[in-house]
Protein backbone atom coordinates (compact mmCIF):
# COMPACT_ATOMS: atom_id res chain seq x y z
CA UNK A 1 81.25 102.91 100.42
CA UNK A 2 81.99 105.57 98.06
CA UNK A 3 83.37 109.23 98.97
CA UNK A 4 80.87 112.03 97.98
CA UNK A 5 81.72 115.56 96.87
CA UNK A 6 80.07 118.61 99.26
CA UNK A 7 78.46 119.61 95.27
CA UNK A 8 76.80 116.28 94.72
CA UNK A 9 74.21 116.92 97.54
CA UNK A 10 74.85 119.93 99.25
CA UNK A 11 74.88 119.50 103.21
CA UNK A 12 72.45 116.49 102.67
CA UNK A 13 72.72 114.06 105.48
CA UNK A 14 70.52 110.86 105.70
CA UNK A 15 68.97 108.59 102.81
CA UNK A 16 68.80 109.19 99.15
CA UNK A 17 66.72 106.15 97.78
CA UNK A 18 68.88 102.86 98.10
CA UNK A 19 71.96 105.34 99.46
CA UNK A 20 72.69 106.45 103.05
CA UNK A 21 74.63 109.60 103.22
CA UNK A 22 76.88 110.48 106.10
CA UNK A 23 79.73 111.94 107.84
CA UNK A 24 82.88 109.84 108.47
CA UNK A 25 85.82 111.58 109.64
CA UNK A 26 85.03 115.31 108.29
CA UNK A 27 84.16 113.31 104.96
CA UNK A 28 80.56 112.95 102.95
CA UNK A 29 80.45 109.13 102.03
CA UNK A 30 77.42 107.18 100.82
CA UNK A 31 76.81 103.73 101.42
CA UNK A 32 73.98 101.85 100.19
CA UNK A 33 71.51 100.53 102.35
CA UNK A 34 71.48 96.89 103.73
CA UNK A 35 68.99 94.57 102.68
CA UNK A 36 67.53 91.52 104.88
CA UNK A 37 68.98 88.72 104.66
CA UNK A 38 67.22 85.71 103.39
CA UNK A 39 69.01 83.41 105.35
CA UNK A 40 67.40 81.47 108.35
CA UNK A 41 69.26 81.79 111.75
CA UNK A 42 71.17 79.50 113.69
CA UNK A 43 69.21 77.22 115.95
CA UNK A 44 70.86 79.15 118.78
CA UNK A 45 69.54 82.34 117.59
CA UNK A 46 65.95 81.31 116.59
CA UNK A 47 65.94 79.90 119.94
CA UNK A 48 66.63 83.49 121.43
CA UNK A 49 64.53 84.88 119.40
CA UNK A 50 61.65 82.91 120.34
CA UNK A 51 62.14 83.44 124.13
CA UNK A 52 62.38 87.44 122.97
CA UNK A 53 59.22 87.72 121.24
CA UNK A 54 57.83 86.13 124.49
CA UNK A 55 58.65 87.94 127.00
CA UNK A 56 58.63 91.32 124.69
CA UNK A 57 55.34 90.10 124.15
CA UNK A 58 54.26 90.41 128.25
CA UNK A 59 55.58 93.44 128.39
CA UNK A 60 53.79 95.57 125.93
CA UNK A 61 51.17 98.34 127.81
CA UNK A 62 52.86 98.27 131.20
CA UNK A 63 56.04 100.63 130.07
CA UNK A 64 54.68 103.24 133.04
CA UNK A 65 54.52 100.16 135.46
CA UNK A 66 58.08 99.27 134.20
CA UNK A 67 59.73 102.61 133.69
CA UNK A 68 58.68 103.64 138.31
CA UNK A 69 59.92 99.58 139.03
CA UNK A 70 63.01 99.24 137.28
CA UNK A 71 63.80 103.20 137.65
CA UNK A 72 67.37 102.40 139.42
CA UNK A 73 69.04 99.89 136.95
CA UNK A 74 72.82 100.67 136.27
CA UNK A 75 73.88 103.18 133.81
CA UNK A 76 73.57 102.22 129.93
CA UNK A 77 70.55 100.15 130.35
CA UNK A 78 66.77 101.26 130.27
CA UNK A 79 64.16 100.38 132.66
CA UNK A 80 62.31 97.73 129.77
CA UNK A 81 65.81 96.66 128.61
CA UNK A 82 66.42 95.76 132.13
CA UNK A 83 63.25 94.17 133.08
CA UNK A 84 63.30 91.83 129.64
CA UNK A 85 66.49 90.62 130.46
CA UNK A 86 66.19 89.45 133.65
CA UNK A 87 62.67 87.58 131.82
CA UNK A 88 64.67 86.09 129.94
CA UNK A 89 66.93 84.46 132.01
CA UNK A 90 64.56 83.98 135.06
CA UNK A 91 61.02 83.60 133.79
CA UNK A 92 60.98 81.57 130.87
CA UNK A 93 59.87 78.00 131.03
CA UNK A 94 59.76 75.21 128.73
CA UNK A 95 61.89 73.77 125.49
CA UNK A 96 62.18 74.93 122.21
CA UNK A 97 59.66 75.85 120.36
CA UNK A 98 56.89 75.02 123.33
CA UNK A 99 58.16 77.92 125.32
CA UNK A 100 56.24 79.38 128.14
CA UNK A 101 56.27 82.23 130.86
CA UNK A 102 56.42 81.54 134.64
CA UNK A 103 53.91 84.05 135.90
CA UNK A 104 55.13 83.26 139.65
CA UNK A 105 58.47 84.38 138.76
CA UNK A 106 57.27 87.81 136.80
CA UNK A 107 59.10 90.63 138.61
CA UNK A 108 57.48 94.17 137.65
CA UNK A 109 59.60 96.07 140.28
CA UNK A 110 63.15 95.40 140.90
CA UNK A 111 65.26 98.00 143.38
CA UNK A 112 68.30 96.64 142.57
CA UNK A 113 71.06 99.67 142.27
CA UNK A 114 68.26 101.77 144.18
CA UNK A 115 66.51 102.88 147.33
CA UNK A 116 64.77 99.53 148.22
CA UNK A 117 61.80 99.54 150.65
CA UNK A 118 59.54 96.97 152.21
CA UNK A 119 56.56 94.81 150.66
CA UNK A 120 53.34 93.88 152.18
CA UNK A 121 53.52 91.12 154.44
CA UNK A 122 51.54 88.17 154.15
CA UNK A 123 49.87 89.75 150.98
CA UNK A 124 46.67 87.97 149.72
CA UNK A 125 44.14 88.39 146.59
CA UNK A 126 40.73 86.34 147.39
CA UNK A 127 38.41 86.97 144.30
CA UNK A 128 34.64 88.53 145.56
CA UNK A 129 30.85 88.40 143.43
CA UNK A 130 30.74 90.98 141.19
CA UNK A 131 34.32 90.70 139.73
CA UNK A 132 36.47 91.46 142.80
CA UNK A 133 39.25 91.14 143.91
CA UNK A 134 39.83 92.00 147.70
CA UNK A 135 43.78 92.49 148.39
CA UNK A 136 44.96 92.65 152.32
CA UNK A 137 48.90 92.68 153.29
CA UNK A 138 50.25 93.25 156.76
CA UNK A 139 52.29 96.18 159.01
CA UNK A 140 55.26 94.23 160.49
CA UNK A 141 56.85 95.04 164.04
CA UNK A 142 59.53 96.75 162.57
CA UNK A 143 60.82 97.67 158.98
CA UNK A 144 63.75 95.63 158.11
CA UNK A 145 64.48 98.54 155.10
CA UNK A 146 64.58 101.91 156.70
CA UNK A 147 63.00 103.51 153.80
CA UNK A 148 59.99 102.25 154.61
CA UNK A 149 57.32 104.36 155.64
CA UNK A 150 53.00 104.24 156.33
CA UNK A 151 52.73 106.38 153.76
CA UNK A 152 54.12 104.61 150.73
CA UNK A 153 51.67 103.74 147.64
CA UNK A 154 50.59 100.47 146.44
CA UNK A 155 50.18 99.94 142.68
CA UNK A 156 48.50 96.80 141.59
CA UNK A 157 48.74 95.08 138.58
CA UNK A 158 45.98 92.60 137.62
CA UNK A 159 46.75 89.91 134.34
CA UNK A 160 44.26 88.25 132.44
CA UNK A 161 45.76 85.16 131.01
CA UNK A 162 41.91 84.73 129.56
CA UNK A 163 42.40 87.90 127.46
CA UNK A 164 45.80 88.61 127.41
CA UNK A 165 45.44 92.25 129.09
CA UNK A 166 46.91 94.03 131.47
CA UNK A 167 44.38 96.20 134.54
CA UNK A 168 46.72 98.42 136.47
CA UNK A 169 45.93 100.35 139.58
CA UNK A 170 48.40 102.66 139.93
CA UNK A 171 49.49 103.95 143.51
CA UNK A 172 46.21 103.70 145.04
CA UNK A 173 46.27 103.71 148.85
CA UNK A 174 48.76 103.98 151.27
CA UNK A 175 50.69 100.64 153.19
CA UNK A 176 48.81 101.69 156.41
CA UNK A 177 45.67 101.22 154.72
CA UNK A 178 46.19 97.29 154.72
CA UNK A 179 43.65 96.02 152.30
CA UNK A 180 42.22 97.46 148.60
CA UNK A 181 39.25 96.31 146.56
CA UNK A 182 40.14 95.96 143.44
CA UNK A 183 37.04 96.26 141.39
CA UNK A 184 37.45 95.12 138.07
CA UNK A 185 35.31 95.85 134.66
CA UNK A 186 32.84 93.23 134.08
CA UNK A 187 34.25 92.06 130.64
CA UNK A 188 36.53 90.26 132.64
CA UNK A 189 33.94 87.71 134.71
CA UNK A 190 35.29 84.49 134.73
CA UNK A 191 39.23 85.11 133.02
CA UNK A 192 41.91 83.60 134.96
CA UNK A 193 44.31 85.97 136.23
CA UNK A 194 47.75 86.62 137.71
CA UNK A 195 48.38 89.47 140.15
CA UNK A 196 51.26 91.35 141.55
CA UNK A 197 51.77 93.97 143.99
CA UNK A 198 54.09 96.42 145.22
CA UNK A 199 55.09 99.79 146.75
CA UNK A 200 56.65 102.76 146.16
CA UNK A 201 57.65 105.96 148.46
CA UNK A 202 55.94 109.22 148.61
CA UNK A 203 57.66 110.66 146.33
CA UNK A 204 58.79 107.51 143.88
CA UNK A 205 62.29 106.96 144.31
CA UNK A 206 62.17 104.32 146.55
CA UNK A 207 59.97 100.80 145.68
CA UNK A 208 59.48 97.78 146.56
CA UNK A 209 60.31 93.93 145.02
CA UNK A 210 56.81 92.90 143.54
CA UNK A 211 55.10 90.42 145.08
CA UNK A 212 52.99 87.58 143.13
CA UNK A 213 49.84 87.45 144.08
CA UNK A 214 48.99 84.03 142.52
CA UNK A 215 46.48 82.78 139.84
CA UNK A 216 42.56 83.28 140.55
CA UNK A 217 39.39 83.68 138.75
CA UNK A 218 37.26 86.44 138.77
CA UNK A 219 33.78 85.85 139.77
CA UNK A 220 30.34 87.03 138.16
């Protein structure tokens, strides 16, 4: 690091070529920039890196789905930094390097730290002709989380494992409703898919736990 006079580059701040300039205690300094190392990583981090890249992976295109489910994760952590790390510990299956995701145990909304309200009861997905999917749930006698109102929204998140894409359905119809046919493009006859369901107030401050829907396939 080498100590830079104000003349050298004016009130330049950033990087010069191979140099970063800065700031560092009321001081210009420049410090050149590192370079990658060509080292491999320990087993223990190639290992983490793996599992990273996996579940990093799952998550790409549902950052809106992500951002309303994990919206009330403690202070200092995002809503995607949150959900990957509780993939990572919770989701992943397998042994190095045959690693694998656990779609039954994919949680796309989490209240923790928030307003929590009730999921469907007894939710089910039965695939349909003409690609599908008819959801249903149930009212119980009473809500267990006082949040919980008729009027929250379901959102509805279909995967295809077949194409490795995400079809969301984003607060749709109301809990009193009971049942929503998903209808899906027909590009996606015949993929085997994962759902998951859950709900979120009026207003979106409160949600739900997700709820796995299980594996089906759609039909032509």
């Amino acid at each position: 690091m080498a100590r830079l006079e104000t003349g050298q580059v004016g009130t330049f701040r950033g990087k010069v070529g191979q140099v970063v300039v800065a700031k560092w205690r009321d001081v210009l300094v420049g410090k050149k920039t590192p370079t990658k190392s060509g080292k491999p990583g320990s087993d223990e981090q190639i290992d983490q890196r793996s599992k990273f890249g996996l579940v990093t992976k799952f998550f790409r295109g549902l950052g809106e789905v992500i951002k309303l489910g994990y919206q009330s994760q403690k202070t200092g952590m995002t809503p995607i930094n949150a959900a990957v790390q509780y993939h990572l510990v919770n989701a992943v299956k397998g042994i190095f390097p045959n690693y694998a995701l656990d779609y039954s145990k994919i949680v796309l909304s989490n209240a923790i730290n928030g307003v929590e309200i009730d999921g469907g009861f007894a939710p089910t997905a039965v695939p349909a002709p003409d690609c599908i999917v008819n959801i249903t749930w149930q009212l119980s006698d009473r809500n267990y989380l006082k949040a919980t109102t008729p009027d929250d929204l379901l959102s509805i998140i279909i995967y295809s494992l077949t194409k490795k894409k995400f079809i969301i359905y984003d607060r749709v119809v109301s809990r009193s409703a009971l049942k929503y046919d998903v209808e899906l493009p027909r590009i996606f006859v015949n993929d085997v898919c994962h759902g998951y369901m859950f709900f979120t107030s009026p207003k979106g401050k409160a949600v739900s736990y997700s709820e796995y829907l299980g594996q089906f396939k759609l039909l032509p």
